[in-house]
C-alpha atoms as a PDB file:
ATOM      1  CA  UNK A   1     127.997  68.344 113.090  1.00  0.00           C
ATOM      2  CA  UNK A   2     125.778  68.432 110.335  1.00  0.00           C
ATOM      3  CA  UNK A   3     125.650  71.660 108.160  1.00  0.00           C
ATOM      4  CA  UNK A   4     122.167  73.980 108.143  1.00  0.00           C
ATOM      5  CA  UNK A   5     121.030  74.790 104.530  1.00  0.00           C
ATOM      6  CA  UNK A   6     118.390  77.568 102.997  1.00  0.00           C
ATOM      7  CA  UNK A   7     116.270  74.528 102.466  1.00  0.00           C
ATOM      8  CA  UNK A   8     116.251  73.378 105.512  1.00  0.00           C
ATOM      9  CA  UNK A   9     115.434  76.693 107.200  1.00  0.00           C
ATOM     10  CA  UNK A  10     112.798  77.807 104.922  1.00  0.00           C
ATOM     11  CA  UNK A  11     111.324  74.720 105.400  1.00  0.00           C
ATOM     12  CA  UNK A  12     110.401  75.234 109.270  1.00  0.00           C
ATOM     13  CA  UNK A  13     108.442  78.837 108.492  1.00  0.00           C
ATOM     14  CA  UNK A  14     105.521  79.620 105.743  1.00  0.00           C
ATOM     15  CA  UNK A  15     106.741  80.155 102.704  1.00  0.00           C
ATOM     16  CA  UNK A  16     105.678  83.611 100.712  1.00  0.00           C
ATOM     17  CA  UNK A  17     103.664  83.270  98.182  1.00  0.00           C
ATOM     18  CA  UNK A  18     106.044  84.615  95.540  1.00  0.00           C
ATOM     19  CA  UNK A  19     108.385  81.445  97.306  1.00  0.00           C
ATOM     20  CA  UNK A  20     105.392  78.951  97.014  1.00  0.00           C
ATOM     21  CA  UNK A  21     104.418  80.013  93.105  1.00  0.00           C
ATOM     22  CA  UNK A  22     103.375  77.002  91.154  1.00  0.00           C
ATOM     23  CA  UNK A  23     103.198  77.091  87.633  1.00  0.00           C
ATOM     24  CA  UNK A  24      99.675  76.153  85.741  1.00  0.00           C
ATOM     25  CA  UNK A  25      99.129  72.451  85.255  1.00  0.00           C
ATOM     26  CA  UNK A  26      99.720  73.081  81.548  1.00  0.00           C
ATOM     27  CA  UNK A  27     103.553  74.408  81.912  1.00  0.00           C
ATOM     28  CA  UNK A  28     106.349  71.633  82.329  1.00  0.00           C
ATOM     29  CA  UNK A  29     108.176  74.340  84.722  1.00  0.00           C
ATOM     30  CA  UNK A  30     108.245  78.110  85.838  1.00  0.00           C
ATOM     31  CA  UNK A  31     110.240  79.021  82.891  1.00  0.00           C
ATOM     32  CA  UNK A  32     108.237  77.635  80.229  1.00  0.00           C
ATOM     33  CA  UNK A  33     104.982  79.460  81.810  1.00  0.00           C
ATOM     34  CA  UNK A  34     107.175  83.017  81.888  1.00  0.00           C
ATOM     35  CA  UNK A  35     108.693  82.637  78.476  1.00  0.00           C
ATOM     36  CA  UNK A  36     104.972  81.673  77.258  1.00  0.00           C
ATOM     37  CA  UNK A  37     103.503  84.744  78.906  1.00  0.00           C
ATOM     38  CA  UNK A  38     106.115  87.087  77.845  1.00  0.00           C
ATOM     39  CA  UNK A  39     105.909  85.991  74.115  1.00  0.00           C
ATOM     40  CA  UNK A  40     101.871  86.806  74.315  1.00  0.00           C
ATOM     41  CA  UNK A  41     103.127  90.132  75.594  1.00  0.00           C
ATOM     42  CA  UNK A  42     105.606  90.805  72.981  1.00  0.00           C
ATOM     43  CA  UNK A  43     102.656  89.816  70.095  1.00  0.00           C
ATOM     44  CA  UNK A  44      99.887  92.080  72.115  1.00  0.00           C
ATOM     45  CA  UNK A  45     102.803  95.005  72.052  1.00  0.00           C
ATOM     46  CA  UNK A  46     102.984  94.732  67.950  1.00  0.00           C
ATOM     47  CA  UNK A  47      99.362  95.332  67.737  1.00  0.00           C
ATOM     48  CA  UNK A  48      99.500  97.870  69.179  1.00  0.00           C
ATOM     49  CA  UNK A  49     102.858  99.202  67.337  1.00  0.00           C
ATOM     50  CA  UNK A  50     100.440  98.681  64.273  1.00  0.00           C
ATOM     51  CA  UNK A  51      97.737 101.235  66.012  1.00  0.00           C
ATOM     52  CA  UNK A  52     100.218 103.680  66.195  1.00  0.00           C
ATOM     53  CA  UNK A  53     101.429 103.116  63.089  1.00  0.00           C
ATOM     54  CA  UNK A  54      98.151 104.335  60.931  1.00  0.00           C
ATOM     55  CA  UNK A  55      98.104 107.856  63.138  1.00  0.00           C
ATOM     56  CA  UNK A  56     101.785 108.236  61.891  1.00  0.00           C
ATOM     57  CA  UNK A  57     100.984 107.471  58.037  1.00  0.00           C
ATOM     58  CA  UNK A  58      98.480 109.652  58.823  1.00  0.00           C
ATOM     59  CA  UNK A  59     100.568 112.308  59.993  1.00  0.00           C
ATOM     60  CA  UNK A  60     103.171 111.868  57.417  1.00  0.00           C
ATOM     61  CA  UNK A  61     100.451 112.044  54.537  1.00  0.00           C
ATOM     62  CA  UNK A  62      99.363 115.110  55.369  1.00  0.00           C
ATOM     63  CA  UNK A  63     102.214 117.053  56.459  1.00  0.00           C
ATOM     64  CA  UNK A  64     103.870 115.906  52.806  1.00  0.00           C
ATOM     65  CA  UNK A  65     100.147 117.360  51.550  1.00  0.00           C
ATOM     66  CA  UNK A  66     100.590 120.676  53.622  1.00  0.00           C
ATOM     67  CA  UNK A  67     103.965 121.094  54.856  1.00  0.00           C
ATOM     68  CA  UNK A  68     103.786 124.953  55.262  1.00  0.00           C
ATOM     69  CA  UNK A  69     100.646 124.723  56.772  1.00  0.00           C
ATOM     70  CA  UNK A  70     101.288 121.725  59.069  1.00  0.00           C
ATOM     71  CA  UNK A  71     104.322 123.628  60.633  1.00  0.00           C
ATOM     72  CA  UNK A  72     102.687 127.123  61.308  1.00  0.00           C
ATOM     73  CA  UNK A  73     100.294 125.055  63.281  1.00  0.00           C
ATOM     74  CA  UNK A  74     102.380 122.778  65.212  1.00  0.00           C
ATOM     75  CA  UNK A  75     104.285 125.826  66.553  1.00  0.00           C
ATOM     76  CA  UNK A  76     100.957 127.994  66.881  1.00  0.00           C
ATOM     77  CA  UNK A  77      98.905 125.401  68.476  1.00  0.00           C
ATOM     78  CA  UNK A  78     101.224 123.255  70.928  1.00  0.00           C
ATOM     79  CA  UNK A  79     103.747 124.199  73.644  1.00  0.00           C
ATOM     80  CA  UNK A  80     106.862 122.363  73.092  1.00  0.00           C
ATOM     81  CA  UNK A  81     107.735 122.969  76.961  1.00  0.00           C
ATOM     82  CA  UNK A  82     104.855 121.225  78.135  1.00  0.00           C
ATOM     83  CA  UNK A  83     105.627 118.388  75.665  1.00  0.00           C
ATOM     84  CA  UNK A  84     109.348 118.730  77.182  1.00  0.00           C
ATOM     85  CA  UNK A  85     108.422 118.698  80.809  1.00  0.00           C
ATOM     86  CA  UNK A  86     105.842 115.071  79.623  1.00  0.00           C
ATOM     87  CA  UNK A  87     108.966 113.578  78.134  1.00  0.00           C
ATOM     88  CA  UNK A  88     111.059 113.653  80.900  1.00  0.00           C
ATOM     89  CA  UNK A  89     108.280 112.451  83.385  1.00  0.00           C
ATOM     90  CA  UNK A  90     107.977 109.238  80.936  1.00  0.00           C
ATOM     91  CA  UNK A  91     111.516 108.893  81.131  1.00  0.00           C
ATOM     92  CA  UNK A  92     112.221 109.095  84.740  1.00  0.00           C
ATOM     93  CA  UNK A  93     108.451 106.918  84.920  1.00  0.00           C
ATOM     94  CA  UNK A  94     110.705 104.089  82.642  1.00  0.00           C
ATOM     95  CA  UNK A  95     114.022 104.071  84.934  1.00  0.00           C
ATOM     96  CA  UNK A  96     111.688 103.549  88.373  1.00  0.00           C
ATOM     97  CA  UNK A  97     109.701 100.691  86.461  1.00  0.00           C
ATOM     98  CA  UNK A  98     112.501  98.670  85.406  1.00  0.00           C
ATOM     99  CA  UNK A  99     114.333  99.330  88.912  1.00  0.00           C
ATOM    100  CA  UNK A 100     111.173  98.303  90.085  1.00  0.00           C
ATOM    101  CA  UNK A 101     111.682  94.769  88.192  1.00  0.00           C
ATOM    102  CA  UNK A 102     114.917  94.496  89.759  1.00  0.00           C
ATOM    103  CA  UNK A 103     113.733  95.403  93.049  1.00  0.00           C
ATOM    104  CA  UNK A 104     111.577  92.300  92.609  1.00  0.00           C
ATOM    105  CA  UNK A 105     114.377  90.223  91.158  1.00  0.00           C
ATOM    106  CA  UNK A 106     115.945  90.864  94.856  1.00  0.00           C
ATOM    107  CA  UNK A 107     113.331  90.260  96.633  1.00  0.00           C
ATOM    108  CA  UNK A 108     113.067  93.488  97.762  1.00  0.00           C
ATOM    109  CA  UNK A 109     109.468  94.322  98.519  1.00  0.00           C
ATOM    110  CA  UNK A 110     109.742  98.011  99.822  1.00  0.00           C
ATOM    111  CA  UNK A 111     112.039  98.883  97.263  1.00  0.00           C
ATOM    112  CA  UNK A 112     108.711  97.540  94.515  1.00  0.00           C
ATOM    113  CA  UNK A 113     106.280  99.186  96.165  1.00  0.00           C
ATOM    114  CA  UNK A 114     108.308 102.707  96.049  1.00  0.00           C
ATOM    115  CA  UNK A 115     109.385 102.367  92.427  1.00  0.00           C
ATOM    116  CA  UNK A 116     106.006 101.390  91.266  1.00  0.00           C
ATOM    117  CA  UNK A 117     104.533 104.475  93.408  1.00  0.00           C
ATOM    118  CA  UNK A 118     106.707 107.060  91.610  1.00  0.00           C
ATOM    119  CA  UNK A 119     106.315 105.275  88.379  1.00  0.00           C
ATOM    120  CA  UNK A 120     101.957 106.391  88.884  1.00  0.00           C
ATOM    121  CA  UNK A 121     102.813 109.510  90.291  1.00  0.00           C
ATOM    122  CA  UNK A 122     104.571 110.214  87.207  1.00  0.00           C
ATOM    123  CA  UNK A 123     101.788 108.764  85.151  1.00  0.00           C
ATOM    124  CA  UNK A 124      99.273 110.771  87.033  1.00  0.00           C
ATOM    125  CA  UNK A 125     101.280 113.744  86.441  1.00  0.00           C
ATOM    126  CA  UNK A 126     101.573 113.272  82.682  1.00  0.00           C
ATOM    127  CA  UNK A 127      97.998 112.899  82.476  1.00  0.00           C
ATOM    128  CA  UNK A 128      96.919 116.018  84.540  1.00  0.00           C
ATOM    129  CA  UNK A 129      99.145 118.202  82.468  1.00  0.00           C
ATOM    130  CA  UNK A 130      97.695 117.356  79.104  1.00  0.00           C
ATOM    131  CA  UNK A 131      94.107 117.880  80.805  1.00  0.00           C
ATOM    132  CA  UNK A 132      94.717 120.953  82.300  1.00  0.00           C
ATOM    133  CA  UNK A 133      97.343 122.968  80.508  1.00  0.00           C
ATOM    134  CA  UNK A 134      96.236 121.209  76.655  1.00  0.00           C
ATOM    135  CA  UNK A 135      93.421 119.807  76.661  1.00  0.00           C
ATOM    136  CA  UNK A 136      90.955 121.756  78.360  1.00  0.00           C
ATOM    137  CA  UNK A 137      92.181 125.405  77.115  1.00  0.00           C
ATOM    138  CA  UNK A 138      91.807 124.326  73.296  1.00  0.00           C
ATOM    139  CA  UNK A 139      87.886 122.537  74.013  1.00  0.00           C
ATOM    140  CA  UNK A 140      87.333 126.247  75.851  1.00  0.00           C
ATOM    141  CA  UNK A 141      88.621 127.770  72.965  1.00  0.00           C
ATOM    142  CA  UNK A 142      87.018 125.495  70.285  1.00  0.00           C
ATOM    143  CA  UNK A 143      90.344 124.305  69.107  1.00  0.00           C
ATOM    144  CA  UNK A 144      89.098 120.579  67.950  1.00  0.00           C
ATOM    145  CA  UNK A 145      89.500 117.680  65.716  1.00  0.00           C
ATOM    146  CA  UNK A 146      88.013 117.865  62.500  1.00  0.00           C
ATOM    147  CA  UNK A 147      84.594 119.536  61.653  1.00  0.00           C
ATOM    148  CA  UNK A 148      84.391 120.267  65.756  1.00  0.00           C
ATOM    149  CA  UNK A 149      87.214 122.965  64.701  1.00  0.00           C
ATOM    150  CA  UNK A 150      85.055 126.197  66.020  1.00  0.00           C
ATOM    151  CA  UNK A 151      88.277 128.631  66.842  1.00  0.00           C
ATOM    152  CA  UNK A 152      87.791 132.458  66.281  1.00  0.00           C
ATOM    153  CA  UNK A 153      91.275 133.522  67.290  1.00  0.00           C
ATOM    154  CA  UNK A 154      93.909 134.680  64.782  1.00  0.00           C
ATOM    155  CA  UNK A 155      93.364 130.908  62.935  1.00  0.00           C
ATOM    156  CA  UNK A 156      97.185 130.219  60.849  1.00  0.00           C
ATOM    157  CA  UNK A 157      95.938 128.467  57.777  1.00  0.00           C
ATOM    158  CA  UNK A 158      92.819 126.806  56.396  1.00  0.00           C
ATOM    159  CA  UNK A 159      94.123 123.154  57.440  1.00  0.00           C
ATOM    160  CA  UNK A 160      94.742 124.038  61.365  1.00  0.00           C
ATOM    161  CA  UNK A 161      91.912 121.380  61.666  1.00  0.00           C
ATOM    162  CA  UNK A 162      93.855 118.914  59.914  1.00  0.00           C
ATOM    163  CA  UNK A 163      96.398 119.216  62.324  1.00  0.00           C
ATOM    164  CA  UNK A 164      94.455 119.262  65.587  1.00  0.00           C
ATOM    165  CA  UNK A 165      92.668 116.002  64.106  1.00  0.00           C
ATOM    166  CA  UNK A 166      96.288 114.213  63.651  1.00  0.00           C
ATOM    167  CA  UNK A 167      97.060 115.936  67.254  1.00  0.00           C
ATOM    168  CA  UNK A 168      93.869 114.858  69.004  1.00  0.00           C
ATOM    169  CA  UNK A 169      93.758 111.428  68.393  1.00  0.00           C
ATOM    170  CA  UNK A 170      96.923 110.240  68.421  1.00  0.00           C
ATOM    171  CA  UNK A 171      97.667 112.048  71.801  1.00  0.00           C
ATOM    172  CA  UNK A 172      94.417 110.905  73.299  1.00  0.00           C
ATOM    173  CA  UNK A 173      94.995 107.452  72.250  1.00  0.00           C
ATOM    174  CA  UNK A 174      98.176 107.808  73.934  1.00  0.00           C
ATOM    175  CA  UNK A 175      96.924 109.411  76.564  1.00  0.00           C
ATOM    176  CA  UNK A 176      94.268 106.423  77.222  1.00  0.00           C
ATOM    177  CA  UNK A 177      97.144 104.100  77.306  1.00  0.00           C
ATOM    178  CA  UNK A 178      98.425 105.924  79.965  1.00  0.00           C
ATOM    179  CA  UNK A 179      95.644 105.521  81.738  1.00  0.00           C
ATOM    180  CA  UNK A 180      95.469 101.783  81.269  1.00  0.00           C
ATOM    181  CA  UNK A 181      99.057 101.725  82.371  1.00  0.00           C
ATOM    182  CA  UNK A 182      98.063 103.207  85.696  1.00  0.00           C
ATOM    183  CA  UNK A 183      95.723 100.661  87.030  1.00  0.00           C
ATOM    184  CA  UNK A 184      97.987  97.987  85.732  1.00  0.00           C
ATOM    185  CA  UNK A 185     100.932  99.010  88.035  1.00  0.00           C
ATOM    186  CA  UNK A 186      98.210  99.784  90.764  1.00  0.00           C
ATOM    187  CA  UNK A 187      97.793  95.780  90.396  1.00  0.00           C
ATOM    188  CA  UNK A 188     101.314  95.220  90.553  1.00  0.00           C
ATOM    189  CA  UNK A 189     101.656  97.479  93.598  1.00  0.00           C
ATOM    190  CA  UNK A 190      98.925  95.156  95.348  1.00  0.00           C
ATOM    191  CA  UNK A 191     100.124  92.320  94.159  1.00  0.00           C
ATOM    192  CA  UNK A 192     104.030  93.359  95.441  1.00  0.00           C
ATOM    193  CA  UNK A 193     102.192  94.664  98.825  1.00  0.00           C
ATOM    194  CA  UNK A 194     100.905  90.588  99.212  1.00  0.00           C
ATOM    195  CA  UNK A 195     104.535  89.154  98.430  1.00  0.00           C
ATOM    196  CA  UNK A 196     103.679  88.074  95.348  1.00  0.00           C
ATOM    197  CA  UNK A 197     106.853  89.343  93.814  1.00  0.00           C
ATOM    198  CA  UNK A 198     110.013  87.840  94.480  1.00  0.00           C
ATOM    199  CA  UNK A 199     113.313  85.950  92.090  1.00  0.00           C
ATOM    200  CA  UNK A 200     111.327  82.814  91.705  1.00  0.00           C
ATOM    201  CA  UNK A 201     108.124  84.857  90.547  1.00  0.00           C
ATOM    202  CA  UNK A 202     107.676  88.628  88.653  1.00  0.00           C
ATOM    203  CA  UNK A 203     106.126  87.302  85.587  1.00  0.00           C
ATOM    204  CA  UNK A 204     103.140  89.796  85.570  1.00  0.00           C
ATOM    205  CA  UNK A 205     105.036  92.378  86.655  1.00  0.00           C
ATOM    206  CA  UNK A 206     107.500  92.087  84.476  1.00  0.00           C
ATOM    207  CA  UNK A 207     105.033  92.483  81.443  1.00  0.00           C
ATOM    208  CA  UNK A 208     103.801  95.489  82.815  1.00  0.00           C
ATOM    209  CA  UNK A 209     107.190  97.008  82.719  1.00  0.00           C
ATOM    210  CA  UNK A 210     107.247  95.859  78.920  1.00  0.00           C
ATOM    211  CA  UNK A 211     103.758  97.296  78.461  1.00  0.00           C
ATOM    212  CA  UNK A 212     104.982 100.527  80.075  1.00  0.00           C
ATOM    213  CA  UNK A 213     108.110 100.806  78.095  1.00  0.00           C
ATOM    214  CA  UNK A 214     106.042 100.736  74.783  1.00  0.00           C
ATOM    215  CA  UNK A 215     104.025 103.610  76.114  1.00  0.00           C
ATOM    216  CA  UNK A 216     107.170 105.800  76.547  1.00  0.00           C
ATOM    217  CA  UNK A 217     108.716 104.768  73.113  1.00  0.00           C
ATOM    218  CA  UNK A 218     105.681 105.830  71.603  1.00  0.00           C
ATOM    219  CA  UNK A 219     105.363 109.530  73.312  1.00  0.00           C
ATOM    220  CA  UNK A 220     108.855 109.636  72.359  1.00  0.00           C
ATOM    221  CA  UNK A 221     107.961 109.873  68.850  1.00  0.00           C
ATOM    222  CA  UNK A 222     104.774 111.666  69.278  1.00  0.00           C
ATOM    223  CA  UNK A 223     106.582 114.624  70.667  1.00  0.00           C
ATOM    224  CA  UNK A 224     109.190 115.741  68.639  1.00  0.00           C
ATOM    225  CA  UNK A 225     106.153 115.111  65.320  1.00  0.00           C
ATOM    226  CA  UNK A 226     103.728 116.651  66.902  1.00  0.00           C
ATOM    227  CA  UNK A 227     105.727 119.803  69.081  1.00  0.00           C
ATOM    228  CA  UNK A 228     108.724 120.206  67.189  1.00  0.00           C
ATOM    229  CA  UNK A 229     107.490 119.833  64.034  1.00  0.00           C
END
């Protein structure tokens, strides 16, 4: 009696498409193509490591310049609870994306689709608390970067602006990252939804993950600068 294999069954039904992946003509093999595409990832993620880096010379220059200044604000201006409650979002949001990754590893399509949801739900939620409990009480209040600095409350020092400038754009940068990082895993979670995701294919997502992580690392600085100060 001759024995049935995996080949042999897959081989009398349609393959998935994460099953039927074909590298580009230009890759010898599957590996070369997801080695390739995660070292383009790795140099687009230290770009963007060098972004960050000029908002935190910046923030380093001029909290050296006005140290007693720079923490009267910090503590006047932000809520380190809010910035608390964020950090733990981003850190639950970086669990779910890498089980997510292994989900995919497994073939496990369900088990994708629900990591990657939680992973934007946290996202979302990230982004609607800096809009509604940061962002849009200090542009009320006139609490802005720079010469937009219009606030008539009990103002701390003379360089509050200074502060809100080094506060405003890094966290908005940030904060547009975030963003990005939401429709990306919204194209994962269509892609996983067609079976594009499986052990023999999670290149893309993958990345994302990687994209996502450097998102988290960098709020994980941002916060204790900016909120504990």
């Amino acid at each position: 009696m001759s024995s049935i294999t995996t080949k042999d069954l897959t081989a009398d039904r349609d393959l998935l498409p994460w099953e039927a992946y074909v590298p580009g003509h230009h890759w010898r093999n599957a590996e070369d193509e997801a080695e390739g595409a995660k070292l383009g990832m790795w140099l687009f993620l230290s770009t963007e490591v060098l972004l960050f880096m000029g908002f935190f010379t910046a923030y380093a220059a001029f909290r050296m310049k006005f140290p007693g200044n720079w923490y009267e604000a910090a503590h006047y201006y932000l809520d380190w609870q809010i910035g608390a409650i964020n950090t733990c979002v981003l850190l639950l949001s970086s669990w779910t994306v890498v089980m997510a990754v292994r989900a995919a590893q497994l073939a496990k399509r369900r088990q994708i689709l629900v990591y990657l949801a939680i992973t934007n739900l946290c996202a979302l939620f990230f982004l609607a608390t800096k809009l509604i409990l940061e962002y849009w009480p200090k542009i009320q209040k006139g609490k802005l970067p720079g010469a937009n600095f219009a606030y008539t409350g009990e103002v701390q020092g003379a360089h509050d602006h200074i502060f809100l400038s080094v506060y405003w754009i890094s966290t908005a940068t940030h904060g547009f990252h975030v963003l990005v990082g939401v429709f990306l895993i919204s194209w994962c979670m269509i892609k996983a939804a067609k079976n594009h995701y499986g052990p023999k294919h999670y290149t893309s997502l993958e990345n994302v993950a990687l994209y996502w992580h450097l998102v988290d690392v960098i709020w994980i600085f941002l916060f204790p600068l900016l909120y504990l100060a």
